[in-house]
Protein backbone atom coordinates (compact mmCIF):
# COMPACT_ATOMS: atom_id res chain seq x y z
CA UNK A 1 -97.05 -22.34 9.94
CA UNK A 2 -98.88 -19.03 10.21
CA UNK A 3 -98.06 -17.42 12.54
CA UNK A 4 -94.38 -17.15 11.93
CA UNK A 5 -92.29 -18.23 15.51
CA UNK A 6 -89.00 -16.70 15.34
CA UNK A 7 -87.64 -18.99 17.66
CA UNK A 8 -88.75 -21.62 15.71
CA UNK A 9 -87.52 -20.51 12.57
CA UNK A 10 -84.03 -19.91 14.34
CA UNK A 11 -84.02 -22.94 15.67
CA UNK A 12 -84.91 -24.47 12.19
CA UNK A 13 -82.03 -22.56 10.93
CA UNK A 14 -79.42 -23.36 13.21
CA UNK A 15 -80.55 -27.35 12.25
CA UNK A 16 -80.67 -27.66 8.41
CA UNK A 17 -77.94 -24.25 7.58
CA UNK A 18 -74.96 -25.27 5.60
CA UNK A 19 -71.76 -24.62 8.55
CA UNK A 20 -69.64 -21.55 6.58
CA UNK A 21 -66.20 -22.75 7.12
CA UNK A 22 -63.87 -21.54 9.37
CA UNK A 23 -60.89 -18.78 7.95
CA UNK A 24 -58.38 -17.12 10.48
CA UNK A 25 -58.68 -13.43 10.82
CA UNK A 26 -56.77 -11.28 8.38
CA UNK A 27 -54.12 -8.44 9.27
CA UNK A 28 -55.49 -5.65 7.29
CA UNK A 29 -53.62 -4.88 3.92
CA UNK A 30 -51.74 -1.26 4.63
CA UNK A 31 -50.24 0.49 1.87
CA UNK A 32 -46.52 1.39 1.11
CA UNK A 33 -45.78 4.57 2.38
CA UNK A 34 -43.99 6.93 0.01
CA UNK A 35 -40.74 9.27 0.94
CA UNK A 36 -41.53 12.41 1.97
CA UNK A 37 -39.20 14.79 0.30
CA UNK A 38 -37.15 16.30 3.62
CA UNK A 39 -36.48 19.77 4.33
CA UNK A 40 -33.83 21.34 2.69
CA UNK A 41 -30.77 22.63 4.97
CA UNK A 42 -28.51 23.43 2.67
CA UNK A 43 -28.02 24.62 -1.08
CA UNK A 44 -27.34 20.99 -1.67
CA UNK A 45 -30.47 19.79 -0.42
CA UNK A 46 -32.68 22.49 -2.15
CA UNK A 47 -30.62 21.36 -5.61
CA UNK A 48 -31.16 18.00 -4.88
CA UNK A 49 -35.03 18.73 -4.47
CA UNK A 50 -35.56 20.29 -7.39
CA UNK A 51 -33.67 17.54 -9.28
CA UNK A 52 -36.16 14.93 -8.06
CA UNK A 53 -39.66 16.78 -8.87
CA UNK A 54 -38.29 17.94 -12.11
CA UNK A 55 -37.77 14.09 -12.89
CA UNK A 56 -41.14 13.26 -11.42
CA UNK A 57 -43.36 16.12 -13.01
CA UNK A 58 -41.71 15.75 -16.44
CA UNK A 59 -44.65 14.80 -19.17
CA UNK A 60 -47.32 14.57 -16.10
CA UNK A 61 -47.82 18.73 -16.25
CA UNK A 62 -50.36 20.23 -19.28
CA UNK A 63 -48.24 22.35 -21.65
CA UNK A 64 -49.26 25.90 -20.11
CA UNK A 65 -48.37 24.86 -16.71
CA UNK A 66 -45.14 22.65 -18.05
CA UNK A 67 -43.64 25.83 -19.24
CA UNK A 68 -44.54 27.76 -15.49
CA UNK A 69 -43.43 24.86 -13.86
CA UNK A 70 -39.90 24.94 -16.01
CA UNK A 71 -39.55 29.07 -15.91
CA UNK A 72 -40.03 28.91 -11.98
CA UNK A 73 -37.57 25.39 -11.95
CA UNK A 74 -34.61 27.70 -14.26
CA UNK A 75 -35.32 30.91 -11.93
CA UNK A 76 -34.65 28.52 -8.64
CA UNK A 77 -31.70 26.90 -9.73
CA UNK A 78 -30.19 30.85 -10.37
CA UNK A 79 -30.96 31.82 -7.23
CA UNK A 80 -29.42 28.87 -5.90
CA UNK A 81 -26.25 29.22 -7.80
CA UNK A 82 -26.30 32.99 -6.61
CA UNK A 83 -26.29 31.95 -3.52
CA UNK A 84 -23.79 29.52 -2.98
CA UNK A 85 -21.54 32.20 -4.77
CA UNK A 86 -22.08 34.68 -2.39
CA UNK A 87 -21.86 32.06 0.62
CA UNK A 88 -17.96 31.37 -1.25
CA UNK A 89 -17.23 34.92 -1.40
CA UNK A 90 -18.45 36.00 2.63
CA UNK A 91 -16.23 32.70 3.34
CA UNK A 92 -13.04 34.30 1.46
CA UNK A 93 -13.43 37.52 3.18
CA UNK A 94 -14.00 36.18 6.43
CA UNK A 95 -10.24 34.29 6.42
CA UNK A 96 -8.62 37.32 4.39
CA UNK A 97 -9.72 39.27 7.66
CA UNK A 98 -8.54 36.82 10.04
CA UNK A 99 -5.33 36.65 8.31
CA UNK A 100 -4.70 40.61 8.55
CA UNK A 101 -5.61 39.95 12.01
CA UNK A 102 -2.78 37.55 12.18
CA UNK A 103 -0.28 39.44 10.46
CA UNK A 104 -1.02 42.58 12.91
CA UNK A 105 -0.16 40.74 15.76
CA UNK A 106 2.92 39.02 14.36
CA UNK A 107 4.14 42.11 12.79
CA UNK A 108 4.44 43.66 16.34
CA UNK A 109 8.07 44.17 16.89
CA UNK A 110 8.61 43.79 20.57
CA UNK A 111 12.38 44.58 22.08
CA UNK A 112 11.55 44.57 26.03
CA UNK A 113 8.71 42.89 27.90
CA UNK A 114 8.64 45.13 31.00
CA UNK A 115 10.40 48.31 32.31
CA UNK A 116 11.78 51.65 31.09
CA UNK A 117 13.06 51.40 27.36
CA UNK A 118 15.14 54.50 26.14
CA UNK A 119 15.42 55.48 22.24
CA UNK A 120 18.84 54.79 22.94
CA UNK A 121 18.41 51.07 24.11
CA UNK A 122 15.80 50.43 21.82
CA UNK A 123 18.12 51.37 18.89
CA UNK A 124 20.43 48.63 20.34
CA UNK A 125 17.94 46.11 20.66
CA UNK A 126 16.82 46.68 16.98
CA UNK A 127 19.98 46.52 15.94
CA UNK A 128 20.98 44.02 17.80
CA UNK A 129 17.80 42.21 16.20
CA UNK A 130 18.34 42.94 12.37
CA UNK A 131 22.03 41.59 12.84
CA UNK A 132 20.60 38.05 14.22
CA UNK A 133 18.73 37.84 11.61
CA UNK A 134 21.36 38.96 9.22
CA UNK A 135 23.41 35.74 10.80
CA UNK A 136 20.37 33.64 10.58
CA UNK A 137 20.27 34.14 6.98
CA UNK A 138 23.56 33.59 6.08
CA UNK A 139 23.46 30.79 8.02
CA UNK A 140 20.24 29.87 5.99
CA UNK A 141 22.09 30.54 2.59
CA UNK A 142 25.56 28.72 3.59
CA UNK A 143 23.75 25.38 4.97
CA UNK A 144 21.49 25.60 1.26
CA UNK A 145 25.02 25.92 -0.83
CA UNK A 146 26.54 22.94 1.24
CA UNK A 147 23.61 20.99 0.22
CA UNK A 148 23.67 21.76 -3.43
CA UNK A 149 27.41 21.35 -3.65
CA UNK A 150 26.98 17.74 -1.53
CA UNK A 151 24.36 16.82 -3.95
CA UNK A 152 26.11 17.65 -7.36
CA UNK A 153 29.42 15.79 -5.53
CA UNK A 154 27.06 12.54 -5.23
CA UNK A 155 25.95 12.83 -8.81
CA UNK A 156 29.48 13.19 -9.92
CA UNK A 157 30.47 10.52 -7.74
CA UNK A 158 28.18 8.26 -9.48
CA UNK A 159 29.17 9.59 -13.17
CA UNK A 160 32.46 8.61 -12.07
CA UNK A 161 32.09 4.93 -10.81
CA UNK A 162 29.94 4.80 -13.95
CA UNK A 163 32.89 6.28 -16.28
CA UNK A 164 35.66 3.92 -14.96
CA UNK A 165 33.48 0.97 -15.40
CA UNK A 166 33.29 2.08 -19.19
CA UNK A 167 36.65 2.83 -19.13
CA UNK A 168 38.14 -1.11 -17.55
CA UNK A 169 35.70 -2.05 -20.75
CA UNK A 170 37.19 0.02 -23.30
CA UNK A 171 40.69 -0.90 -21.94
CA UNK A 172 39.84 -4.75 -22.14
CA UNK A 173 38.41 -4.31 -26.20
CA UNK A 174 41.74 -2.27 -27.02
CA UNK A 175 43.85 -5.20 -24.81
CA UNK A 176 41.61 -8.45 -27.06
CA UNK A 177 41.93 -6.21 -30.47
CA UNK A 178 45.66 -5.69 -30.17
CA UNK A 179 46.54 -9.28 -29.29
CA UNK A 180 44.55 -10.06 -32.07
CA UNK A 181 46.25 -7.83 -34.40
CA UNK A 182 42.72 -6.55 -35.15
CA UNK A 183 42.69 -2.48 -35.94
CA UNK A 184 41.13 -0.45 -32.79
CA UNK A 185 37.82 1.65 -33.63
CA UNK A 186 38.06 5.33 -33.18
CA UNK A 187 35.85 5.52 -30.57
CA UNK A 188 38.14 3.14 -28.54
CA UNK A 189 41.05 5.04 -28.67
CA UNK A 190 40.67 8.05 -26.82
CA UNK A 191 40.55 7.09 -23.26
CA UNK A 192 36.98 8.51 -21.57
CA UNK A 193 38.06 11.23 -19.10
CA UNK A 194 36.51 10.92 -15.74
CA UNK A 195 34.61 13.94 -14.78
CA UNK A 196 35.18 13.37 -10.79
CA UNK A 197 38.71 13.16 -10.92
CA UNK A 198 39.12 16.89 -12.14
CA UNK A 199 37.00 18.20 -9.93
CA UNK A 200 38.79 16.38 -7.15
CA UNK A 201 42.09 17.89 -8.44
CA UNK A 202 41.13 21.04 -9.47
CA UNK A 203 39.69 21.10 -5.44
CA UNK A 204 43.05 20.05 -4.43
CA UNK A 205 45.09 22.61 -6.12
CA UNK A 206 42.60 24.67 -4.97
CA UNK A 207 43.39 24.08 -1.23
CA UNK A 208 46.91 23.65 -1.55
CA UNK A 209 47.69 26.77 -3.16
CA UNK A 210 44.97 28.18 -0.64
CA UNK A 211 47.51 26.63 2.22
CA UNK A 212 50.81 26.64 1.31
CA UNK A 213 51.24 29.56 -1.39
CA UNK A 214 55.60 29.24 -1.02
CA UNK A 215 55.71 25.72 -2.48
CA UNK A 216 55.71 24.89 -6.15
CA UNK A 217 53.60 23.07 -8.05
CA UNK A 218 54.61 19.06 -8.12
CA UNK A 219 56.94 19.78 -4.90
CA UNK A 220 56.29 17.85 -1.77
CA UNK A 221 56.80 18.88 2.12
CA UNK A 222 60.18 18.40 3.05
CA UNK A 223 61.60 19.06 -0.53
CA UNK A 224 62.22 14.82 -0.78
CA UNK A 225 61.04 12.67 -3.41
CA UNK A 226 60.19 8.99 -2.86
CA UNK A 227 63.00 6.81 -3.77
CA UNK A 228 62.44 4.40 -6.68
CA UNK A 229 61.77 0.39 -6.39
CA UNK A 230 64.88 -1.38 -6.87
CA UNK A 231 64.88 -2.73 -10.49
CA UNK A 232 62.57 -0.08 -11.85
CA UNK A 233 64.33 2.63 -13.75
CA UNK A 234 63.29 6.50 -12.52
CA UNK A 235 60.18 7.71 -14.42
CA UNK A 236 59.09 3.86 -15.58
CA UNK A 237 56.10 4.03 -13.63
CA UNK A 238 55.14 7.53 -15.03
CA UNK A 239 55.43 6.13 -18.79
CA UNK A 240 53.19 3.33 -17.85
CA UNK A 241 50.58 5.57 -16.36
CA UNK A 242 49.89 7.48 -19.96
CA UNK A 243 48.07 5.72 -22.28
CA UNK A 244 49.85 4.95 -25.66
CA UNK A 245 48.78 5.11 -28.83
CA UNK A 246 48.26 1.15 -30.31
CA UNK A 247 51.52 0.09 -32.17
CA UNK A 248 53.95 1.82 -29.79
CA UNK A 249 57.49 0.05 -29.36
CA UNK A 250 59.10 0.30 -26.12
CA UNK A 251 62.91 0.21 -26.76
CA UNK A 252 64.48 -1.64 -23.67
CA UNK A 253 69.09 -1.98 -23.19
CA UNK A 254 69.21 -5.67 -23.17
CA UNK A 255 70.98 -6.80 -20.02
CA UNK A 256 69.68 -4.14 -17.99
CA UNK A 257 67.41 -4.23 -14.80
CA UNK A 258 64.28 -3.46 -16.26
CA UNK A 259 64.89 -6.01 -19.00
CA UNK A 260 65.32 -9.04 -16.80
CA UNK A 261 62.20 -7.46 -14.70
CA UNK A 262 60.09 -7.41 -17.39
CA UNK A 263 60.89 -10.96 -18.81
CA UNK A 264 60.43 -12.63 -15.62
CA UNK A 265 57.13 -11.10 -14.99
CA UNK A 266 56.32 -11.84 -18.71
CA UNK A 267 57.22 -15.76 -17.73
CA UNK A 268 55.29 -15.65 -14.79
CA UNK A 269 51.92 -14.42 -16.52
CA UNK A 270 51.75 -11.25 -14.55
CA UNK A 271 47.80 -9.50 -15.19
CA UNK A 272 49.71 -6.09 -15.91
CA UNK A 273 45.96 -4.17 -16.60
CA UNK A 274 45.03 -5.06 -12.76
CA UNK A 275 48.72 -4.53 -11.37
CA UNK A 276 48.28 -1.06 -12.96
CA UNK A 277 45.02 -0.42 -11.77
CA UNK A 278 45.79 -1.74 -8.50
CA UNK A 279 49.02 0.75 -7.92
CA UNK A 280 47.20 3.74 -9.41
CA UNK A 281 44.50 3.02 -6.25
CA UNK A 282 47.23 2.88 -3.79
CA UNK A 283 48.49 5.91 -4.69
């Protein structure tokens, strides 16, 4: 065997060598790359920054450089807040600035665009100026008092609708209590006054005495009173119009017109609440 032949032995090798077995090749493992804290732009990113290492250095630090590292943290965050402060302030002085700019121009009170303007003329024009806005805001101030007045006319509009439906329900108790001979409740027996209706006829009187100031109150145009129905005495329709007290008699001539009226409307099963109602609309 001596000499050694290292083709031999090679040979040898490549004859009784266990074969390794085969693997597939192997991407190499890379580690997870961590995120690199960005570059501040703003005061928001440098607060931000600070934020995150303060979270990521506490309890890692020594106690000598834990107190450094939280003096210089504190002193940044100051300078930070300083900042933004004056960054606020330069920002509220900038747009006070343009503003006054603004206002200058506005403020300019031109009369005439081109030619010769006289102290005379331009008295005129300024004059003629202040008065249009004079109008303008009167104008302004009438058109505001229209609206108020419409709107406080809409809310007693609906008060009113309101008030006569409490009023056809107080009217209907009284009418069921008294046909049962039951006594009336004081709060039933004052009728509810309807806060539209006198400001409708205090408006009226208003504008007829506004008008016609040579006619009297109650007296119509032409000095003629309607006529009355035939079979209704003069005033009957007046009497029923006020409300009476509960108990109240009406005394009646037996044989008369009214009389036989009433009897044959009592026969027939007249609904004298809505006939009343439905005349006081009419009228």
């Amino acid at each position: 065997m001596w000499p050694i032949n290292c083709e031999i032995a090679i040979a040898k090798l490549w004859v009784y060598s266990k074969p390794r077995p085969t693997t597939p090749p192997t991407t190499p493992l890379t580690l997870p790359l961590h995120q690199l804290t960005p570059k501040p732009s703003s005061f928001k990113d440098s607060e931000q920054g600070l934020q995150r290492w303060k979270a990521k250095l506490t309890g890692l630090l020594s106690s000598p450089s834990q107190k450094s590292y939280e003096k210089w943290h504190t002193g940044t965050e100051e300078v930070l807040a300083s900042g933004q402060l004056q960054q606020l302030d330069l920002r509220v002085l900038q747009q006070q600035v343009e503003q006054q700019k603004r206002g200058r121009s506005r403020s300019r009170a031109q009369l005439q665009v081109r030619g010769k303007l006289c102290a005379t003329r331009a008295l005129e024009l300024r004059a003629a100026k202040a008065e249009l806005l004079a109008q303008k805001a009167q104008a302004k101030e009438a058109r505001v008092a229209q609206q108020a007045a419409n709107q406080v006319r809409r809310q007693l509009r609906g008060l009113g609708v309101e008030v006569q439906k409490q009023e056809r329900l107080r009217k209907k108790r009284v009418r069921a209590l008294t046909q049962a001979s039951n006594p009336i409740p004081p709060e039933d027996q004052d009728p509810i006054p309807n806060p539209e209706a006198g400001s409708e006829a205090s408006s009226e009187a208003g504008s007829k005495v506004g008008s016609e100031p040579g006619l009297e109150p109650g007296s119509e145009r032409g000095g003629s009173e309607p006529e009355p129905e035939p079979g209704f005495e003069p005033g009957f329709e007046r009497a029923f119009e006020l409300e009476l007290e509960p108990g109240f008699e009406l005394e009646v001539e037996p044989g008369s017109g009214l009389a036989s009226e009433l009897q044959r409307r009592l026969e027939e099963g007249v609904d004298w609440e809505a006939e009343w109602e439905g005349e006081r609309e009419s009228m």
